[in-house]
Protein backbone atom coordinates (compact mmCIF):
# COMPACT_ATOMS: atom_id res chain seq x y z
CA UNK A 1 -8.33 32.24 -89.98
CA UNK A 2 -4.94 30.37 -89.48
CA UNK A 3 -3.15 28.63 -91.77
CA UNK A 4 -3.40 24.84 -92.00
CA UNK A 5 0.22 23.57 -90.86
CA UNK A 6 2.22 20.41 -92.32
CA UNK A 7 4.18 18.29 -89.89
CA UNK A 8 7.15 16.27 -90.93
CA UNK A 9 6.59 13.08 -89.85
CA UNK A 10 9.61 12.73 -87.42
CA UNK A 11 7.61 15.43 -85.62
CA UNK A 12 4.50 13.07 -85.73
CA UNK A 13 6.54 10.56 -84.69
CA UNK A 14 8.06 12.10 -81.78
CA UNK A 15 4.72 13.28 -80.52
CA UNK A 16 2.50 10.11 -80.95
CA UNK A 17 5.14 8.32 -78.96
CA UNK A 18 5.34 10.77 -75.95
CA UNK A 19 1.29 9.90 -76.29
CA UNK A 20 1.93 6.34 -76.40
CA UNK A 21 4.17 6.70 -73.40
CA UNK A 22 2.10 8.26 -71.09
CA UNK A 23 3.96 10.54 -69.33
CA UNK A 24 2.10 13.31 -70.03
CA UNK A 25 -1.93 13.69 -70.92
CA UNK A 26 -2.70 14.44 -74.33
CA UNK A 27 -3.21 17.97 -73.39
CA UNK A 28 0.02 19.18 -71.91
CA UNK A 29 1.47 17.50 -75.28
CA UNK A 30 -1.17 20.05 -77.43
CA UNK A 31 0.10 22.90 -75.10
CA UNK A 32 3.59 21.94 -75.47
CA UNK A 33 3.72 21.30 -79.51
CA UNK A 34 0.86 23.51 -80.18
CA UNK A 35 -1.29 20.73 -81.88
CA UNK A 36 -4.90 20.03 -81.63
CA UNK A 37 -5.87 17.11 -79.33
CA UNK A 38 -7.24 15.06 -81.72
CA UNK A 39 -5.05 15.37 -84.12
CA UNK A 40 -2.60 13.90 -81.54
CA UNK A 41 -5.23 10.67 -80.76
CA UNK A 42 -4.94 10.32 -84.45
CA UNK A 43 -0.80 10.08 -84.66
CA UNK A 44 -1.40 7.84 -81.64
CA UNK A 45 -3.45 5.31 -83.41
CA UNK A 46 -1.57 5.68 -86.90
CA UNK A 47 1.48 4.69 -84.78
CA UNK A 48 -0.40 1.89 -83.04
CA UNK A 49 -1.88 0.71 -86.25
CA UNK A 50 1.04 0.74 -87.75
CA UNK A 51 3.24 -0.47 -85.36
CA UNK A 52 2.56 -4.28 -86.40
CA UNK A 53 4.00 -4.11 -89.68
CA UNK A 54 7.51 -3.19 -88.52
CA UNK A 55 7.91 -6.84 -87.46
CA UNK A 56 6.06 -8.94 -90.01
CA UNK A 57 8.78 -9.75 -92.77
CA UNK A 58 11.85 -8.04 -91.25
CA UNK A 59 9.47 -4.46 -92.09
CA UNK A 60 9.58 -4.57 -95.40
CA UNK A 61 7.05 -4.07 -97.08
CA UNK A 62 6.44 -6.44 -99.86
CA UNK A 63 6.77 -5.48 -103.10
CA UNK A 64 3.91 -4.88 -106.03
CA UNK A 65 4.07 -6.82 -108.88
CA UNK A 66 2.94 -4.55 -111.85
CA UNK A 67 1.65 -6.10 -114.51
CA UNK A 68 2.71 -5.70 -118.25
CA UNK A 69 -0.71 -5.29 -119.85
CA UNK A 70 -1.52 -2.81 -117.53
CA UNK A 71 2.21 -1.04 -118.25
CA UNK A 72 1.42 -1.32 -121.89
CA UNK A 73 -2.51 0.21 -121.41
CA UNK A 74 -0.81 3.11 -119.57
CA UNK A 75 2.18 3.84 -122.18
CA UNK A 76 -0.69 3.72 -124.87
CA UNK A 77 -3.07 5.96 -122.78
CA UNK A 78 0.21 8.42 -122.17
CA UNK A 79 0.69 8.92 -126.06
CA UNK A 80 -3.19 9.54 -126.77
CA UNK A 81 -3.18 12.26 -124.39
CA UNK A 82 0.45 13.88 -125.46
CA UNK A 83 -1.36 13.97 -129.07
CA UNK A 84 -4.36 15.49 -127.99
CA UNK A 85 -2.30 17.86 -126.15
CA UNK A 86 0.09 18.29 -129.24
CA UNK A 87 -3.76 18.81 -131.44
CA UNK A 88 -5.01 21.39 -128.94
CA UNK A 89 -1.73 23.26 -128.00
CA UNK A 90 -1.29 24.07 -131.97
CA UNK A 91 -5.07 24.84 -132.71
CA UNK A 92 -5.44 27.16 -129.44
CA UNK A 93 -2.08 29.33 -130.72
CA UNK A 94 -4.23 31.50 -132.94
CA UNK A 95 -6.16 32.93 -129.57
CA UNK A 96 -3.31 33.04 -127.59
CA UNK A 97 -1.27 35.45 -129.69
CA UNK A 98 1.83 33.45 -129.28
């Protein structure tokens, strides 16, 4: 069984827009790169798709607002769990032999 591979997504890139281009079928481009087909028609559309928000608002995306309450809820949930952690780290010692 092979390995599942990880493109960079320059390499994506480059291959969804020799797709979008046309010059070649989808085909020779799996031959040449040694990609599956389909995984090729799915670069193509991700390009397509996202193609559109490269001009709306000079491409930038726009920025999240995060809200405090939700910052505070998280720093509070952080602590619970680093003193649960800190609880079971110092009760769990006498089975780990350290």
């Amino acid at each position: 069984m092979r390995k599942r591979r990880n493109h960079d997504a320059g390499f994506k890139a480059r291959v969804a827009l020799e797709a979008v281009k046309g010059e070649r079928t989808v085909s020779e481009l799996a031959a040449e790169y040694g990609v599956h087909p389909t995984m090729i028609h799915q670069w193509k559309k991700a390009l397509l798709d996202g193609a559109v928000d490269i001009f709306e608002r000079g491409g930038r995306k726009p920025v999240a607002e995060v809200d405090e309450e939700t910052v505070r809820s998280l720093h509070a949930k952080i602590g619970e769990l680093a003193v649960a952690n800190d609880f079971l780290s110092r009760k769990l010692k006498p089975w780990t032999g350290k």
